[in-house]
N, C-alpha and C. Protein backbone atom coordinates (compact mmCIF):
# COMPACT_ATOMS: atom_id res chain seq x y z
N UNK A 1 -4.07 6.35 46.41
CA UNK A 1 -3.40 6.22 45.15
C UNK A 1 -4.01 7.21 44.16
N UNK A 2 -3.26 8.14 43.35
CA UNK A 2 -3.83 8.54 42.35
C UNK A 2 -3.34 8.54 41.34
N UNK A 3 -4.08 8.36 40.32
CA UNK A 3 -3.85 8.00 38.82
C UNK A 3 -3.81 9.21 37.63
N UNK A 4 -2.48 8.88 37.35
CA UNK A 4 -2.30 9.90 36.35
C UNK A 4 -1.81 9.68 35.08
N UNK A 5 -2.73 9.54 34.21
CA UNK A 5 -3.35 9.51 32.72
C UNK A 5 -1.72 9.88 31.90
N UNK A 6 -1.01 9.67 31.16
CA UNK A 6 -0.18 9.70 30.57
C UNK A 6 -0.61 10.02 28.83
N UNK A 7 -0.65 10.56 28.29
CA UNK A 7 -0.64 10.70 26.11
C UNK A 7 0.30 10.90 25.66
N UNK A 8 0.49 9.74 24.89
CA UNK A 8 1.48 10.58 23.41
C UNK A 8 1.08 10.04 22.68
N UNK A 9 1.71 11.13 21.88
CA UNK A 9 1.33 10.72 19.95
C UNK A 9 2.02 10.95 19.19
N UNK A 10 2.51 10.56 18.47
CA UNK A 10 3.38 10.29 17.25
C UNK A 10 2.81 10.42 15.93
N UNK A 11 3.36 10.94 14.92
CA UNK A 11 2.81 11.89 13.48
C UNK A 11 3.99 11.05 12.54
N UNK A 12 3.44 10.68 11.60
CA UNK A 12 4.22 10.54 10.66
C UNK A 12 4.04 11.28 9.25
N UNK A 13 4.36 11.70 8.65
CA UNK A 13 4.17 12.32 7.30
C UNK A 13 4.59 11.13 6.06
N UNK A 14 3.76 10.95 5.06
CA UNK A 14 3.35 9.63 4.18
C UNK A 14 4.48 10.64 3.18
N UNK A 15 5.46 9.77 2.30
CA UNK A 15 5.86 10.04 1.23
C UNK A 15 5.00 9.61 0.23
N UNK A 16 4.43 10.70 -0.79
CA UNK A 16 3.57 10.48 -1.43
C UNK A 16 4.50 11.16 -2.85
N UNK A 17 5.82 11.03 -3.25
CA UNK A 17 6.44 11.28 -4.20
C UNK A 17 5.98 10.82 -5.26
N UNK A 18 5.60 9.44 -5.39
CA UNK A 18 5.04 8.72 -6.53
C UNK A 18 3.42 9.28 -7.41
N UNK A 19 2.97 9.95 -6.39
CA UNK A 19 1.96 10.24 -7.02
C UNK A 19 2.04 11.59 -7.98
N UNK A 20 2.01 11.47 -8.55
CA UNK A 20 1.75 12.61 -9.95
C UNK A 20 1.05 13.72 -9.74
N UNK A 21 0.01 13.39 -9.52
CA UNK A 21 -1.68 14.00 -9.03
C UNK A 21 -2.44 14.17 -8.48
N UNK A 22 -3.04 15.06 -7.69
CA UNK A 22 -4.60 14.41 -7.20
C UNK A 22 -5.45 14.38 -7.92
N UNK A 23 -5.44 13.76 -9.12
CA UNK A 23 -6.85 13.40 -9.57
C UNK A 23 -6.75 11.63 -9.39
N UNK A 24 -8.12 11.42 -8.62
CA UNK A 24 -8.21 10.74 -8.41
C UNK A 24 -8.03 10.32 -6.47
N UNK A 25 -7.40 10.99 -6.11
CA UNK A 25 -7.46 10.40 -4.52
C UNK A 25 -8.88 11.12 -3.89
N UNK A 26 -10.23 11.11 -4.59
CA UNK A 26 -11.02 11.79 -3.88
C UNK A 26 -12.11 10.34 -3.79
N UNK A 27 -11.78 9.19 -4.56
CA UNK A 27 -12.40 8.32 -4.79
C UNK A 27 -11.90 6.50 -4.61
N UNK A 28 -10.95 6.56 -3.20
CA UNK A 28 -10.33 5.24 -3.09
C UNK A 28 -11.33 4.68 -2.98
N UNK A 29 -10.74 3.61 -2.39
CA UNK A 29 -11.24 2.16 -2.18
C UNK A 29 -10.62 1.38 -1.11
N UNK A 30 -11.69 1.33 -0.39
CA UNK A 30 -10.87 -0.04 1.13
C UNK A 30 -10.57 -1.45 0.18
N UNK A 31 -9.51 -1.63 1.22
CA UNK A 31 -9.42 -2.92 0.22
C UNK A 31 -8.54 -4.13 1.49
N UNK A 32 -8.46 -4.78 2.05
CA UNK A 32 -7.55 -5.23 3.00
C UNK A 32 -6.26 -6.15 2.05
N UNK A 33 -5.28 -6.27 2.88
CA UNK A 33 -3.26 -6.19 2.47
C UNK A 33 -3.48 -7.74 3.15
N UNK A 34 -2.80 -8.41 2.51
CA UNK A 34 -2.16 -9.84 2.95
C UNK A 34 -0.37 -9.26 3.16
N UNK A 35 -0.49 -9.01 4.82
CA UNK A 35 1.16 -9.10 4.82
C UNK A 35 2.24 -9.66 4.35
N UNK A 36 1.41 -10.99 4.41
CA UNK A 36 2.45 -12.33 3.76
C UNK A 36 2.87 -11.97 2.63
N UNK A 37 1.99 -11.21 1.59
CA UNK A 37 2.80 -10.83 0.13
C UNK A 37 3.07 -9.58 -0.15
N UNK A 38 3.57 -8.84 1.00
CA UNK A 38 4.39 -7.87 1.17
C UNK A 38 6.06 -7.86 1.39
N UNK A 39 6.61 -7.75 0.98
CA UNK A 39 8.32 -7.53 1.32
C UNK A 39 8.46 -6.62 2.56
N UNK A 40 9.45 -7.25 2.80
CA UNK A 40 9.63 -6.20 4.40
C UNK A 40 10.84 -5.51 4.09
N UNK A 41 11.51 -4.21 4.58
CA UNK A 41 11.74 -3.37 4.20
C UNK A 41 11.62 -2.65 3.11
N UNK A 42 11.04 -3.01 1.88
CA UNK A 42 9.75 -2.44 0.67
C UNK A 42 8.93 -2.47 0.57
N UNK A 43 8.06 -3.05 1.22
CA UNK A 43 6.66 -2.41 0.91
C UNK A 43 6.24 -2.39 2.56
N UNK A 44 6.33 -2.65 3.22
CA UNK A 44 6.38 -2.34 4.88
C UNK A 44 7.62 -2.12 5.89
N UNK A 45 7.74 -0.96 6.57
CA UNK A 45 8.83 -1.03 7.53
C UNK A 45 8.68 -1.06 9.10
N UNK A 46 9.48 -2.15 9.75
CA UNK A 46 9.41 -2.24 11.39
C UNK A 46 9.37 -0.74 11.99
N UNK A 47 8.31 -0.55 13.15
CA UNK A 47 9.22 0.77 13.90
C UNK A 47 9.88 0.11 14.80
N UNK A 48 10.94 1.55 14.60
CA UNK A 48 12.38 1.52 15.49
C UNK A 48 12.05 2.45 16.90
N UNK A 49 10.70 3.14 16.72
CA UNK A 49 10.05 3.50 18.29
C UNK A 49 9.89 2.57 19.14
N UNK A 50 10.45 2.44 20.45
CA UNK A 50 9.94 1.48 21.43
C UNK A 50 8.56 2.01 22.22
N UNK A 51 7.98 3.57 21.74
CA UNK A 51 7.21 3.71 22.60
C UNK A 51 5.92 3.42 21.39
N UNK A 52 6.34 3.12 20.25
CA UNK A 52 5.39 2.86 18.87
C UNK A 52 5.45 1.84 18.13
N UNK A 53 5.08 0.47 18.51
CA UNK A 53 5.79 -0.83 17.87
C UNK A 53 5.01 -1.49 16.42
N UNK A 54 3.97 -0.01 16.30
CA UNK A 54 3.15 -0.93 14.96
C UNK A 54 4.22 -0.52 13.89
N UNK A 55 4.03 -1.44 12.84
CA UNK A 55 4.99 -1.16 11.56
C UNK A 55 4.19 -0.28 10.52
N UNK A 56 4.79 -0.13 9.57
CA UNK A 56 3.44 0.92 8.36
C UNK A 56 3.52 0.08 6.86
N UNK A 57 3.18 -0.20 6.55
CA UNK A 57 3.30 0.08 4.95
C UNK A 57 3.00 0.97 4.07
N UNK A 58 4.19 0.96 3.33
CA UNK A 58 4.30 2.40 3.07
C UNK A 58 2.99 2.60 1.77
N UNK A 59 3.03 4.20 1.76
CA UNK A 59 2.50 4.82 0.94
C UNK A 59 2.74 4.72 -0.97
N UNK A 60 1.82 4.15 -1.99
CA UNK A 60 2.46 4.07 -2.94
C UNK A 60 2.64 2.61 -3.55
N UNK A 61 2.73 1.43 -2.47
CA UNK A 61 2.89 0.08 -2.92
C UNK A 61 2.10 -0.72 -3.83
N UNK A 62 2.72 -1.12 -5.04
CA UNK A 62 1.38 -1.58 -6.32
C UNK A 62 1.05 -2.74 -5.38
N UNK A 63 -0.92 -2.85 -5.63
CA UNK A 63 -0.96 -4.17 -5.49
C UNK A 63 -2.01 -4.87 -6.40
N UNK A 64 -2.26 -5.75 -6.52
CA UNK A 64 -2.77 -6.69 -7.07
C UNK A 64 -4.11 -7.62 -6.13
N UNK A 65 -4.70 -8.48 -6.87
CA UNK A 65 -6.11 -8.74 -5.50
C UNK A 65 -5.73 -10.54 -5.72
N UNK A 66 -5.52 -11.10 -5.05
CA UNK A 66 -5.82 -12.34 -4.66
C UNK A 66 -6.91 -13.24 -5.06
N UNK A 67 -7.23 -14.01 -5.92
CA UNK A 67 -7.79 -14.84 -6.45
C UNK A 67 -8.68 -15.50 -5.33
N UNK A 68 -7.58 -16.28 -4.68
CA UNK A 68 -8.22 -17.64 -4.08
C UNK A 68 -9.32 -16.70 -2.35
N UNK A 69 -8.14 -15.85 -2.35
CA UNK A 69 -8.42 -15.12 -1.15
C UNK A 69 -9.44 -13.78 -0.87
N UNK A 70 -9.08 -13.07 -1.96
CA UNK A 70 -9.49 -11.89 -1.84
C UNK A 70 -8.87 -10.86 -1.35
N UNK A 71 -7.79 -10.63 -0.90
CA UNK A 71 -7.06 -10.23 -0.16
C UNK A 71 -5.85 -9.93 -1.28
N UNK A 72 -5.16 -8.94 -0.91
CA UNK A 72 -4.27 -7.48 -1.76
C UNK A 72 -3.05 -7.90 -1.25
N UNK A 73 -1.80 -8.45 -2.44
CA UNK A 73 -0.54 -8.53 -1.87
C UNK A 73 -0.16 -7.61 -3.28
N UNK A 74 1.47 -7.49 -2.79
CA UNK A 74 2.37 -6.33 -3.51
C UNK A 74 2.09 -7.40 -5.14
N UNK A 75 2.13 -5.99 -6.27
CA UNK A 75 2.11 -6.56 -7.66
C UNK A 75 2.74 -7.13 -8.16
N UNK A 76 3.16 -8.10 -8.96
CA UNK A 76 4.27 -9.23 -9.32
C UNK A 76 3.38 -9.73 -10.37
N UNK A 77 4.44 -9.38 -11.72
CA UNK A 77 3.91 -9.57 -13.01
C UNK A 77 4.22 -11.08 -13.40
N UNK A 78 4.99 -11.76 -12.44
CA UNK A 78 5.37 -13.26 -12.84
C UNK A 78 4.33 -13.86 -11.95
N UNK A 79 3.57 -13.09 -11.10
CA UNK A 79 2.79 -14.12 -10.37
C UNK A 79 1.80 -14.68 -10.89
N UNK A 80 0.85 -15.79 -10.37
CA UNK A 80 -0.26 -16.62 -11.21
C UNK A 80 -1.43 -17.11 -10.27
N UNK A 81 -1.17 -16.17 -8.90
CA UNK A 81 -2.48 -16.08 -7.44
C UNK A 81 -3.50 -14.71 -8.10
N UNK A 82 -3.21 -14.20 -9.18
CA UNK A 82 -4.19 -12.77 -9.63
C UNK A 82 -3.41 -11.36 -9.26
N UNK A 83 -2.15 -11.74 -8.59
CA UNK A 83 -1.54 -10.32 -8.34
C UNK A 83 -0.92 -10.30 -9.62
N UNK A 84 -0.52 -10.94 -10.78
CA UNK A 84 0.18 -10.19 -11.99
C UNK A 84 -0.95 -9.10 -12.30
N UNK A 85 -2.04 -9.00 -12.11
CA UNK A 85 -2.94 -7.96 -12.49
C UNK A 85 -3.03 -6.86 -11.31
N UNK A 86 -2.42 -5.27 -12.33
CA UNK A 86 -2.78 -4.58 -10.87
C UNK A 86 -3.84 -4.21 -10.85
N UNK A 87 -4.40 -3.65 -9.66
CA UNK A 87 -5.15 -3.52 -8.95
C UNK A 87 -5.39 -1.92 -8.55
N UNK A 88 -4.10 -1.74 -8.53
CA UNK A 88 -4.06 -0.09 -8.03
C UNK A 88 -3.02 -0.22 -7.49
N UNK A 89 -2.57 1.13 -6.07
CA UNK A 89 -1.71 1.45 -5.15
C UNK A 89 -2.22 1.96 -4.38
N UNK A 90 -1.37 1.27 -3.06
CA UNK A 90 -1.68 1.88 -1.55
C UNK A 90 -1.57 3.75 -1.26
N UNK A 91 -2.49 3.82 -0.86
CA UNK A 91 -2.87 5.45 -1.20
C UNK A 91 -1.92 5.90 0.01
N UNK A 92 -2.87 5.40 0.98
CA UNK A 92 -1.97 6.47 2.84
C UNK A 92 -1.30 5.11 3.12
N UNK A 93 -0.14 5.72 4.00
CA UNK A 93 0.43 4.75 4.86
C UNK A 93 -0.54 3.88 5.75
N UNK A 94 -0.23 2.73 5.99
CA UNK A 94 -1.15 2.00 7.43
C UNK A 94 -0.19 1.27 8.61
N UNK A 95 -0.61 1.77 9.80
CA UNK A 95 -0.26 1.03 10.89
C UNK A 95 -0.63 -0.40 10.74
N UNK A 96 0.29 -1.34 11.41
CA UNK A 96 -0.11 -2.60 11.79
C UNK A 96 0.59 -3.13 12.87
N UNK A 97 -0.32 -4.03 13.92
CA UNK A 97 0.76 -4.41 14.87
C UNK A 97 1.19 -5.59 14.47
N UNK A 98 2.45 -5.51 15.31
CA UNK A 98 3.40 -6.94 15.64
C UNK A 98 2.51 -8.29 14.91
N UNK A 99 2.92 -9.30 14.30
CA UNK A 99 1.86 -10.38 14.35
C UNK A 99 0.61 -10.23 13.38
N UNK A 100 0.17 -8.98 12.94
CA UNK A 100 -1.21 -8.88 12.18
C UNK A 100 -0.61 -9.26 10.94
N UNK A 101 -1.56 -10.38 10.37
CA UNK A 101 -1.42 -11.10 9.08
C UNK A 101 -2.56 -10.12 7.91
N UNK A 102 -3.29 -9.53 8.28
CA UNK A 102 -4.01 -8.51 7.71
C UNK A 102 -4.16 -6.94 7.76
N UNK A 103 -4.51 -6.34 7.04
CA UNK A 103 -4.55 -4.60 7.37
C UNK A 103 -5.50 -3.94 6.20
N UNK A 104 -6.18 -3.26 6.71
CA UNK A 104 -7.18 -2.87 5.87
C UNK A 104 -6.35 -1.48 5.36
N UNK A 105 -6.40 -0.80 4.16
CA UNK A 105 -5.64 0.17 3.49
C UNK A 105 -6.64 0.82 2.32
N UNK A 106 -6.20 1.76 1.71
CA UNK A 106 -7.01 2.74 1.07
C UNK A 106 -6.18 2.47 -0.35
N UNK A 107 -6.81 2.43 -1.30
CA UNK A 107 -6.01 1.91 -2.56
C UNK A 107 -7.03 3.01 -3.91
N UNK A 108 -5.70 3.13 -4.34
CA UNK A 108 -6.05 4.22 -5.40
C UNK A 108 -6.01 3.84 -6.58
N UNK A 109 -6.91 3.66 -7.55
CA UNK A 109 -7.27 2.78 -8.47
C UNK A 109 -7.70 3.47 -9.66
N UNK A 110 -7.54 5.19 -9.68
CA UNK A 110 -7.75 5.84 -10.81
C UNK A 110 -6.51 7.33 -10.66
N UNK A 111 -5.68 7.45 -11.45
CA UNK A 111 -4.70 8.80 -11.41
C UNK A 111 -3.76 8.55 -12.04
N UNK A 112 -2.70 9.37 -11.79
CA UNK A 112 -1.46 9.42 -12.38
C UNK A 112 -0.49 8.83 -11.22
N UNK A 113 0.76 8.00 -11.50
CA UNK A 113 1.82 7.68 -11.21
C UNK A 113 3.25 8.16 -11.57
N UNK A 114 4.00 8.62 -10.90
CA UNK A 114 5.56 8.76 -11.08
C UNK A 114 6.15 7.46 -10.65
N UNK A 115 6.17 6.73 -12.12
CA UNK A 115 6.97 4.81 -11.40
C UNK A 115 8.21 5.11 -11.06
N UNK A 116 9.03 5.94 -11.29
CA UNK A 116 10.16 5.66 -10.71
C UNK A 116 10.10 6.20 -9.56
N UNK A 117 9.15 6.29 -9.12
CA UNK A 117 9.10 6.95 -7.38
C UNK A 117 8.25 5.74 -6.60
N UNK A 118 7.85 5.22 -7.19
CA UNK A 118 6.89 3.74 -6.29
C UNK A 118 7.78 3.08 -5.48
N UNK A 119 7.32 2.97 -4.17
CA UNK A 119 8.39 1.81 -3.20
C UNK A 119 8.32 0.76 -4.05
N UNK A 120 9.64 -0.08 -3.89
CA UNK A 120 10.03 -1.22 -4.71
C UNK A 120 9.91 -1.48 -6.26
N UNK A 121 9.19 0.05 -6.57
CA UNK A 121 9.59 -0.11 -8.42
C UNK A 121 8.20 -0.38 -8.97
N UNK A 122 7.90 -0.40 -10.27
CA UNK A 122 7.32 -0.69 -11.29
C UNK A 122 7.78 -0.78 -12.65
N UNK A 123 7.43 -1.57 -13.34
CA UNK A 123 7.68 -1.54 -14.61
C UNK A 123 6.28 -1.08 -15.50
N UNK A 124 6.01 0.00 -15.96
CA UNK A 124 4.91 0.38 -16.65
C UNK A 124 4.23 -0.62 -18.07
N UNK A 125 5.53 -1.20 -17.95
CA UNK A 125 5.73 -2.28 -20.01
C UNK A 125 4.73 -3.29 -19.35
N UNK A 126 5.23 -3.65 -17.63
CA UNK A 126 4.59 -5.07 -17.53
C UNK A 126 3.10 -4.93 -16.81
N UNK A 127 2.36 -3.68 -16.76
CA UNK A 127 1.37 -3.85 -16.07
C UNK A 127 0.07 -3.54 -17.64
N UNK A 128 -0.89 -5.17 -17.58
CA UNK A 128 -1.69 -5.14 -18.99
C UNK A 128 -2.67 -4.07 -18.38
N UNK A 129 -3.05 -3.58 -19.64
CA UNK A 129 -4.25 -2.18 -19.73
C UNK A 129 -5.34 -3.50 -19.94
N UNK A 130 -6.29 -2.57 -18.46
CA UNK A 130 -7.91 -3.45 -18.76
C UNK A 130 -8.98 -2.45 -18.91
N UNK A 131 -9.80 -2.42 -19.81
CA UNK A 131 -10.88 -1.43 -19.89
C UNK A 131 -11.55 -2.24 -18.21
N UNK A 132 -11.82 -2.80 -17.59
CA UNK A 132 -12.16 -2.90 -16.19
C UNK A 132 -11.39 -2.90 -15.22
N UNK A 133 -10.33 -2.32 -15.26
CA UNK A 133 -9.17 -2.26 -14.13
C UNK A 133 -9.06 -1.17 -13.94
N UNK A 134 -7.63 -1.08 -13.27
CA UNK A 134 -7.77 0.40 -12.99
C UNK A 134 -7.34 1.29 -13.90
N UNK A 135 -7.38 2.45 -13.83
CA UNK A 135 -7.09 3.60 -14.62
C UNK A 135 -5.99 3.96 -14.15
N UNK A 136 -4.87 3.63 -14.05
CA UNK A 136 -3.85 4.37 -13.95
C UNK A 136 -2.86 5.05 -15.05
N UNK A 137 -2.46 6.20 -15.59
CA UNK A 137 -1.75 6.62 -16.34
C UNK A 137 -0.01 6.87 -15.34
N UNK A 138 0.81 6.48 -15.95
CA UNK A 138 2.54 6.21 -15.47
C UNK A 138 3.02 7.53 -16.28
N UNK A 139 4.28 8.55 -15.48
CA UNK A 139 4.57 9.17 -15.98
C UNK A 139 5.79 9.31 -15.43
């Protein structure tokens, strides 16, 4: 019998429209994603590769940090778990497989924003300015 080793790889390129700038992506922050308070087809999408079945969330998604948890779901100014406060945005895209209730992600917490380019939106009116939060300027 002999065995023969098979590779592929698959590339995706991150829409990074929303971002304004690089000032600031030289200095993220790990931060891990609660899927559960992610929207699916906005702030994460299934792959439609059968030979690539992790999903991504996309590049750009506001989030907010979890109180009880610690843990980063999408921003929601009506919420009252600590995500009405942002936090920042998901810097690079991230793989996740099938089933993972967690994902560790790179979150950008000081720069400029183009909100009308953020997956699923922002409202600039509703996110409060904290001298200890992040620095984000909206443009």
């Amino acid at each position: 019998m002999t065995l023969q080793p098979i590779t592929t790889s698959t590339s995706y390129t991150a829409d990074r429209a929303w971002l304004a700038s690089l000032h600031g992506t030289d200095s993220t922050e790990t931060v891990t994603l609660d899927i559960s308070k992610l929207t699916a087809g906005t702030h994460h999408v299934a792959s439609t590769d059968t030979a690539q079945p992790y999903s991504r969330v996309l590049s750009g998604v506001p989030v907010g940090k979890i109180t009880a948890s610690g843990l980063y779901g999408a921003f929601d100014p009506a919420a009252t778990d600590g995500r009405q406060a942002l936090a920042g945005f998901v810097f690079a895209e991230t793989l996740f497989a099938p089933g993972a209730t967690k994902v560790p992600a790179a979150l950008l917490w000081h720069g400029v924003v183009a909100a009308a380019k953020v997956p699923g939106g922002i409202d600039p009116s509703k996110v409060t300015a904290s001298v200890t939060g992040p620095q984000i300027r909206f443009v």
